[in-house]
C-alpha atoms as a PDB file:
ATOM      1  CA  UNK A   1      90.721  89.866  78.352  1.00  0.00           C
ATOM      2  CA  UNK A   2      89.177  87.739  80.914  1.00  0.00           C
ATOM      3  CA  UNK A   3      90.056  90.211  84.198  1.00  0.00           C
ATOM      4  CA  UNK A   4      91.909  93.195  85.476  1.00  0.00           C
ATOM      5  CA  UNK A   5      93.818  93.082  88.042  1.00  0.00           C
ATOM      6  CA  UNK A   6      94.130  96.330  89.846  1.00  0.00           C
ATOM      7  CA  UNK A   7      97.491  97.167  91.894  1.00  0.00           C
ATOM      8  CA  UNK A   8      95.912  99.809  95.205  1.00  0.00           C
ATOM      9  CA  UNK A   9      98.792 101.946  96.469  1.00  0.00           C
ATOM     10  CA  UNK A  10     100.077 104.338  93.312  1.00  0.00           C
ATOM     11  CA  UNK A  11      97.269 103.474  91.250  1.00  0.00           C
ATOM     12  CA  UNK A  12      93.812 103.698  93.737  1.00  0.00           C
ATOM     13  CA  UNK A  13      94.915 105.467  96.156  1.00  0.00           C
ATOM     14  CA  UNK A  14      97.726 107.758  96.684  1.00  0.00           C
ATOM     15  CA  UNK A  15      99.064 106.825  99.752  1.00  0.00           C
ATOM     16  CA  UNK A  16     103.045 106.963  99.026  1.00  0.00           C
ATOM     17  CA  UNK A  17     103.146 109.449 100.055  1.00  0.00           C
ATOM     18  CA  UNK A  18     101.726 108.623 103.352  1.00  0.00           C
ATOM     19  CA  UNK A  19     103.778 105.770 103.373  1.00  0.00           C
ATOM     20  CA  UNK A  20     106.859 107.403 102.776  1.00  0.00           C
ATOM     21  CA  UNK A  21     106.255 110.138 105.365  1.00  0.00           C
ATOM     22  CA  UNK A  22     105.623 107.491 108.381  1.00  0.00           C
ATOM     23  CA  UNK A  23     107.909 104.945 107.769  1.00  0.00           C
ATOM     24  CA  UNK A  24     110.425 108.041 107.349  1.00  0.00           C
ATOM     25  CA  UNK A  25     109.763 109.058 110.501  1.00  0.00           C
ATOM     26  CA  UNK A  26     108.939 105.939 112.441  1.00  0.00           C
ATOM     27  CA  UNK A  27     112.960 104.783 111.338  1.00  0.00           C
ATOM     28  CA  UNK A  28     114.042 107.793 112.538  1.00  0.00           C
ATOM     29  CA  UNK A  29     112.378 108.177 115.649  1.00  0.00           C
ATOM     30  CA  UNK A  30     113.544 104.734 116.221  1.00  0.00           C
ATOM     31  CA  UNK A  31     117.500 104.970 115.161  1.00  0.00           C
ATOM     32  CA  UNK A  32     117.618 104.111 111.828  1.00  0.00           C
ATOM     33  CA  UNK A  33     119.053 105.808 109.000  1.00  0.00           C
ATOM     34  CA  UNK A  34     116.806 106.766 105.581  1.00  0.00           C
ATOM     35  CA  UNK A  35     118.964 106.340 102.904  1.00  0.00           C
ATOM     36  CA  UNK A  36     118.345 107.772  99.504  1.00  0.00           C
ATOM     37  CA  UNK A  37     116.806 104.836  97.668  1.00  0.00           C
ATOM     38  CA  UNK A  38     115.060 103.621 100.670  1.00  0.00           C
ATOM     39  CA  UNK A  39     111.568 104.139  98.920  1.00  0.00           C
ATOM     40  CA  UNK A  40     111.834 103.041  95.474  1.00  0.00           C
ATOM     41  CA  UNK A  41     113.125  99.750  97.092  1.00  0.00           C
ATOM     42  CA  UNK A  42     110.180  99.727  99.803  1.00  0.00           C
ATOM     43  CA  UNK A  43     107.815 100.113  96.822  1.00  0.00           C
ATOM     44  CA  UNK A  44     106.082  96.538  95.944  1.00  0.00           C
ATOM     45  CA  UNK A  45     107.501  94.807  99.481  1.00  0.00           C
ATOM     46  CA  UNK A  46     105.274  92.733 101.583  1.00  0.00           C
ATOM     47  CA  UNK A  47     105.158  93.618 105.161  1.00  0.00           C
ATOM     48  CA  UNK A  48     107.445  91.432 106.209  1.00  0.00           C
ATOM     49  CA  UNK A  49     110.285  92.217 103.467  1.00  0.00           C
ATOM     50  CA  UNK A  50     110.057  96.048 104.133  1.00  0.00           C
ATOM     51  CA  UNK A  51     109.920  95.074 108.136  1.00  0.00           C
ATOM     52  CA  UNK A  52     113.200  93.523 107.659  1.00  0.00           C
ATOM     53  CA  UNK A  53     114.495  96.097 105.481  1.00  0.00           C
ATOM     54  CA  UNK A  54     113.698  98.790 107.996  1.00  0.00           C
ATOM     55  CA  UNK A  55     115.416  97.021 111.083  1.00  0.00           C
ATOM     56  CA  UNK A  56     118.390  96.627 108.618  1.00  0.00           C
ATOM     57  CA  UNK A  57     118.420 100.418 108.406  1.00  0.00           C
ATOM     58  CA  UNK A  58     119.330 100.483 112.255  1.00  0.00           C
ATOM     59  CA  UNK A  59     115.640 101.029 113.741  1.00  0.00           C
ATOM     60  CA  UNK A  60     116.446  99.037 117.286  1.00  0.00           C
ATOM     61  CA  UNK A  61     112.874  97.121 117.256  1.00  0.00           C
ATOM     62  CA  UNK A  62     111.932  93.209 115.787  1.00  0.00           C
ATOM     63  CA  UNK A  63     110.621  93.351 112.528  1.00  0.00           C
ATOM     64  CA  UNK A  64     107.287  92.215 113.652  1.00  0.00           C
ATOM     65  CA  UNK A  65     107.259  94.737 115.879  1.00  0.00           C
ATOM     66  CA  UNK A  66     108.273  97.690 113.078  1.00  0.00           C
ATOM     67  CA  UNK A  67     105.283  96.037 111.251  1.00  0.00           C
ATOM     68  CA  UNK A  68     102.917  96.520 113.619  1.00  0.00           C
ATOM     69  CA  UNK A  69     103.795 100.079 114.525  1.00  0.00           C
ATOM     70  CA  UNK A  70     103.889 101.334 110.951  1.00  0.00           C
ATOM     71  CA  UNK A  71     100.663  99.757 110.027  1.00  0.00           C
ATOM     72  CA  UNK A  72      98.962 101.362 113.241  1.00  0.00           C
ATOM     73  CA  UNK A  73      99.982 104.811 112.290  1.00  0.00           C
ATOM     74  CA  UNK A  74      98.808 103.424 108.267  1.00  0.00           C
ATOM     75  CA  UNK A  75      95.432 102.708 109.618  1.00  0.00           C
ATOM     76  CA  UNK A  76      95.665 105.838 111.920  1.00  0.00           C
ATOM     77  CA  UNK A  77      95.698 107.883 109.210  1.00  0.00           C
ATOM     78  CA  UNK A  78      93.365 106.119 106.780  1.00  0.00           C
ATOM     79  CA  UNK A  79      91.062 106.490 109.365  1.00  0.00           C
ATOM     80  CA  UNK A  80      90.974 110.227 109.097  1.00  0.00           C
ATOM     81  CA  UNK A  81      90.929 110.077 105.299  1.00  0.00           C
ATOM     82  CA  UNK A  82      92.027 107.879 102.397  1.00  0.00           C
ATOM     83  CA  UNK A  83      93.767 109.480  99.795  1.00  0.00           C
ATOM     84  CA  UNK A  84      92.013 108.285  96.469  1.00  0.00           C
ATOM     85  CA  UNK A  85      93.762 109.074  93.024  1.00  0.00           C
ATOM     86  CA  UNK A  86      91.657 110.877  90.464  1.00  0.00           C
ATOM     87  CA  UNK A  87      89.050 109.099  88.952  1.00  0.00           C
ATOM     88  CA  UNK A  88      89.841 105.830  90.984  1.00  0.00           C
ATOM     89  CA  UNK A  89      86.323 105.153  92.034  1.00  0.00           C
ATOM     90  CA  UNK A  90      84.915 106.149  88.662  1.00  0.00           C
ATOM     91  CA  UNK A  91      86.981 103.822  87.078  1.00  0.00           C
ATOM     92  CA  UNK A  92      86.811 100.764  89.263  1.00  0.00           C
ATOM     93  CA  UNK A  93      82.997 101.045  88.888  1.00  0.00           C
ATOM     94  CA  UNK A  94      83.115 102.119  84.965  1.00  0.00           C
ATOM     95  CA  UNK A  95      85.026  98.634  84.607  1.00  0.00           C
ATOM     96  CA  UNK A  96      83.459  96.391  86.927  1.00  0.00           C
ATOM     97  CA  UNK A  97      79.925  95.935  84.637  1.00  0.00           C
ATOM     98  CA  UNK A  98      82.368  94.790  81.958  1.00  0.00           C
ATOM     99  CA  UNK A  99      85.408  92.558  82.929  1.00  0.00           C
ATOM    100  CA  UNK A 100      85.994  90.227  86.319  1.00  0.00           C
ATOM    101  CA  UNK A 101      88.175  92.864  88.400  1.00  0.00           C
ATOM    102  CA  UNK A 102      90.822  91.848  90.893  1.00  0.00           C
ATOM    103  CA  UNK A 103      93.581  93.165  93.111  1.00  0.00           C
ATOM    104  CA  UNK A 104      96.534  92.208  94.177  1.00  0.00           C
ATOM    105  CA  UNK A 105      98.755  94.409  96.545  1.00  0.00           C
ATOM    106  CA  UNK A 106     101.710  95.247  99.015  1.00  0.00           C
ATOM    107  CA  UNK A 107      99.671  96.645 101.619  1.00  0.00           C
ATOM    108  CA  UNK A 108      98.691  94.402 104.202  1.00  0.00           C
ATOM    109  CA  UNK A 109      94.836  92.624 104.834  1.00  0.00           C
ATOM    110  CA  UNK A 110      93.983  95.369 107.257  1.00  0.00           C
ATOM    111  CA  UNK A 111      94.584  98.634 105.271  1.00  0.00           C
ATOM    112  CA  UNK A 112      93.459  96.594 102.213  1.00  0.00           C
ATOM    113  CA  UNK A 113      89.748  96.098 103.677  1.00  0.00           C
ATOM    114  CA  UNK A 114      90.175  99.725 105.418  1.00  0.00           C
ATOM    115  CA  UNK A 115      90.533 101.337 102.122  1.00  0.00           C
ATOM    116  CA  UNK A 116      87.678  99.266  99.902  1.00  0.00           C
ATOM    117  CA  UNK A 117      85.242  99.945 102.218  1.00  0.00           C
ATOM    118  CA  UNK A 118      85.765 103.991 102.839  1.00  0.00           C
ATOM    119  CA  UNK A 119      85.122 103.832  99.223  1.00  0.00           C
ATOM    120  CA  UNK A 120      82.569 101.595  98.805  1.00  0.00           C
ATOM    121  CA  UNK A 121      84.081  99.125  96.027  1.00  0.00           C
ATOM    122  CA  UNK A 122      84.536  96.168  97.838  1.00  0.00           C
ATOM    123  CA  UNK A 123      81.868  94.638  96.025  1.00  0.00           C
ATOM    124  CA  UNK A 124      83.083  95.381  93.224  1.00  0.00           C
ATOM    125  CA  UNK A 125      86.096  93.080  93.263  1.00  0.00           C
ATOM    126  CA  UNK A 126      85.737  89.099  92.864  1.00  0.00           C
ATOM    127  CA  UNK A 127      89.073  88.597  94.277  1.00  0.00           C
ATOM    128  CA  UNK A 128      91.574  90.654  96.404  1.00  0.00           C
ATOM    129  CA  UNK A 129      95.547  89.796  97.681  1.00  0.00           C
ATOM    130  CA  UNK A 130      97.756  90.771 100.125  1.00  0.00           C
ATOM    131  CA  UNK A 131     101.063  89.819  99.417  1.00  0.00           C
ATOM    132  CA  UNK A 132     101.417  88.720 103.261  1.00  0.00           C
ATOM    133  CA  UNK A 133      99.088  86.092 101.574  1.00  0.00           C
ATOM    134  CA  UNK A 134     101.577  84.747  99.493  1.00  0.00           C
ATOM    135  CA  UNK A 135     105.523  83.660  99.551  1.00  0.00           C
ATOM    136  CA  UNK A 136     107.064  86.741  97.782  1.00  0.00           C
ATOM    137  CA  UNK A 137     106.246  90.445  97.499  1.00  0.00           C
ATOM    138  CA  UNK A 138     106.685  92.334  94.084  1.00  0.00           C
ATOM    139  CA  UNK A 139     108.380  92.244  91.925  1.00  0.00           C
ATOM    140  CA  UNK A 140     107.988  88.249  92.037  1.00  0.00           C
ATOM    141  CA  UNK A 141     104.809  87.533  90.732  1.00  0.00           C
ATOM    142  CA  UNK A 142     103.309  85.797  93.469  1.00  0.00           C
ATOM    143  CA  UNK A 143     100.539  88.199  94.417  1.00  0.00           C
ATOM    144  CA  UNK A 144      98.908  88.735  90.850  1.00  0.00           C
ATOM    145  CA  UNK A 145      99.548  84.568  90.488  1.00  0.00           C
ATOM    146  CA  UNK A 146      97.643  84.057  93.285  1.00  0.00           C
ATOM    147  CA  UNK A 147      95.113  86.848  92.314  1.00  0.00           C
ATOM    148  CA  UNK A 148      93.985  84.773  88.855  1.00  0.00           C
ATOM    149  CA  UNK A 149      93.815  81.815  90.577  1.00  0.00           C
ATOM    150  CA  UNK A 150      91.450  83.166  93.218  1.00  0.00           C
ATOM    151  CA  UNK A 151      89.354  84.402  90.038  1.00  0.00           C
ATOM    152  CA  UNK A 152      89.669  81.300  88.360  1.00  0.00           C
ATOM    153  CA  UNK A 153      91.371  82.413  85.137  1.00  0.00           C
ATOM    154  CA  UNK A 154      94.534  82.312  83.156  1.00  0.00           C
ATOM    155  CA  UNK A 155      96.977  85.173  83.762  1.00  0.00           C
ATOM    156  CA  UNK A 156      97.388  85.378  80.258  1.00  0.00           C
ATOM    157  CA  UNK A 157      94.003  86.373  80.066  1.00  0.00           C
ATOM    158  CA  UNK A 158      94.752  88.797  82.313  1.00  0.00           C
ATOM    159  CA  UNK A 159      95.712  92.851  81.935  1.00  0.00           C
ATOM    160  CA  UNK A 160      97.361  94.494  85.199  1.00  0.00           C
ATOM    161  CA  UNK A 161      96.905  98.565  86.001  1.00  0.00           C
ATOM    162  CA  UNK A 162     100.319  99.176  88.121  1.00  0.00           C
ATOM    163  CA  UNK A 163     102.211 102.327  89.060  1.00  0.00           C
ATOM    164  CA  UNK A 164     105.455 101.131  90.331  1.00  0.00           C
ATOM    165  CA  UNK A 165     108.601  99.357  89.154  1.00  0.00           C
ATOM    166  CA  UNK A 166     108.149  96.513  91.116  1.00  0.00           C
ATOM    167  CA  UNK A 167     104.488  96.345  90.667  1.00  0.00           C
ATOM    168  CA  UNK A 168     105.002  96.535  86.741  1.00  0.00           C
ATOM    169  CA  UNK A 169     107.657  93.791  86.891  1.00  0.00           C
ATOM    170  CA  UNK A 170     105.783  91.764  88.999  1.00  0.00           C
ATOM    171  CA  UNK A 171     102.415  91.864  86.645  1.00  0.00           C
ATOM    172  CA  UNK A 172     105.053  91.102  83.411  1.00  0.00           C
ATOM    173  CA  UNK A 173     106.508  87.867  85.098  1.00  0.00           C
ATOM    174  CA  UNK A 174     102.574  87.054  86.122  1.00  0.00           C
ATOM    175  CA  UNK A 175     102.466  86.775  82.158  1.00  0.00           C
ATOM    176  CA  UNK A 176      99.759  89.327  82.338  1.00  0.00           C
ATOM    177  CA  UNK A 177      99.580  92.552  79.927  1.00  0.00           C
ATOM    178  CA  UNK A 178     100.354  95.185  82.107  1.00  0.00           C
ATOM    179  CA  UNK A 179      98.806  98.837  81.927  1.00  0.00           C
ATOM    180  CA  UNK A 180     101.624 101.541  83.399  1.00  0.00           C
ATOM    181  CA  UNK A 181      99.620 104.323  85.013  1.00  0.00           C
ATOM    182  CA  UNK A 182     103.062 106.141  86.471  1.00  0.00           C
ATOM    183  CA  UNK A 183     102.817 108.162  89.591  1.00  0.00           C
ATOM    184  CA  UNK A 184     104.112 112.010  89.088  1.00  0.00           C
ATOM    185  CA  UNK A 185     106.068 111.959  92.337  1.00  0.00           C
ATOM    186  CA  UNK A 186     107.520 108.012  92.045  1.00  0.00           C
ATOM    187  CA  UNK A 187     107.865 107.225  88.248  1.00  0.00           C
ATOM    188  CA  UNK A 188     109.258 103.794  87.657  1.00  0.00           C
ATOM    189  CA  UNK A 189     112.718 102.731  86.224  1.00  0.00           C
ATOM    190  CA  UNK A 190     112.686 102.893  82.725  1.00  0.00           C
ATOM    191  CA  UNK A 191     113.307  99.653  81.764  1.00  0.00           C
ATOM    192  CA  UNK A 192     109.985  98.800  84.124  1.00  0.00           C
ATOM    193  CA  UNK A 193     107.928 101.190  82.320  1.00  0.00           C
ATOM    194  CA  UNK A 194     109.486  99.146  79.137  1.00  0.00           C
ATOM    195  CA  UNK A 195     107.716  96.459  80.007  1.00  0.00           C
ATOM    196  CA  UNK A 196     104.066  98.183  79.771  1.00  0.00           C
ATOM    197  CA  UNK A 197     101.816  96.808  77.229  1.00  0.00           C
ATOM    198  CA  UNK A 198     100.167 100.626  77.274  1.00  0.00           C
ATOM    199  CA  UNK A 199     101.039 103.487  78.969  1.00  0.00           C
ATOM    200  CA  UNK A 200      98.232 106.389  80.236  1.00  0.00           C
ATOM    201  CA  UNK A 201      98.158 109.352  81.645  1.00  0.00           C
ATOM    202  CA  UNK A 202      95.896 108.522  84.149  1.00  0.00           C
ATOM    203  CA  UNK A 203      92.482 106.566  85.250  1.00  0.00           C
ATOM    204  CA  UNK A 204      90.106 108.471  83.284  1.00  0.00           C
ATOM    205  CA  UNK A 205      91.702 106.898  80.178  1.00  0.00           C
ATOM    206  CA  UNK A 206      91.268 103.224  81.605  1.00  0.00           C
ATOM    207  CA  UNK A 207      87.676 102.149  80.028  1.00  0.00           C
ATOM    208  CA  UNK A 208      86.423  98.720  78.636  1.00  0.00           C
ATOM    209  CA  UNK A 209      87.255  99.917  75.031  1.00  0.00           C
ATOM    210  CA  UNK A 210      91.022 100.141  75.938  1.00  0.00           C
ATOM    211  CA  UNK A 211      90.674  95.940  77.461  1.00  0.00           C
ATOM    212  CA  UNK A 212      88.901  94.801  74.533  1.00  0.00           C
END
């Protein structure tokens, strides 16, 4: 393996919850109307396809405008504390003496940088993506694309830690090995997880041994 691309939300930190709980509110303070597969679908979307997704659920506000607000209230509460998974540090650091590490992810450039540097692994990255950086969200492959180009290396060569069904598909159609680490509270569709190269219970069980 030549790198390892992490995914952030689901797999670093656990902020879908978070993310669930604002936009939740924000479309209902706002007139929309949650609907019951709202959040698997919002799972993997750039900002600007789960903008326009929310003003199609009847919030009365521009999707730029939706953007902006949720991402405030994001960075609001980042501010106060990130939510880091279990072992997330530990392993980010265990790795990054061993392979090139990446990341490519839904969440925007601000919560992105936000997030690294509360936990002091910035550094330990050689390339990071937002998927408002590139064309397509997840589960089109854009973001982890654009993540082994930035790193210089063949996504082939690659292996992908993701939580979500769009995250996993997205890594698979990257043509990188993907490593399912599923969230308890948002597993992903079977036929994502299918696609796994391994599945593990959680980050303590990612170590160079497994990638080589």
């Amino acid at each position: 393996m030549e790198a390892c691309v992490f995914d952030l939300d689901g797999v670093l930190v656990d902020s879908e919850p978070v993310w669930e709980e604002v936009r939740r509110a924000f479309v209902a303070e706002h007139g929309g109307t949650w609907q019951p597969d709202t959040q698997s679908r919002l799972m993997g979307m750039s900002t600007a396809e789960w903008a326009a997704y929310l003003h199609e659920l009847g919030v009365r506000m521009a999707p730029d405008e939706i953007a902006r607000g949720v991402v405030d209230q994001m960075a609001a509460r980042y501010r106060d504390e990130v939510p880091l998974l279990p072992g997330a540090v530990e392993a980010v650091r265990r790795l990054s003496g061993h392979v090139t590490l990446g990341l490519a992810s839904s969440s925007p450039r601000r919560l992105i940088d936000v997030v690294l540097d509360a936990a002091g692994l910035k550094e330990c990255f050689a390339a990071t993506v937002s998927t408002e950086e590139v064309a397509r969200g997840k589960p089109a492959p854009d973001g982890y694309l654009e993540a082994a180009r930035r790193m210089d290396v063949d996504p082939r060569g690659c292996v992908a830690v993701e939580d979500s069904s769009n995250g996993l598909r997205s890594a698979y159609a990257a043509g990188m090995r993907v490593i399912a680490v599923p969230h308890p509270r948002y597993p992903p569709a079977p036929d994502a997880l299918a696609l796994a190269w391994r599945v593990l219970p959680g980050l303590d069980a990612l170590t160079s041994d497994l990638l080589s």
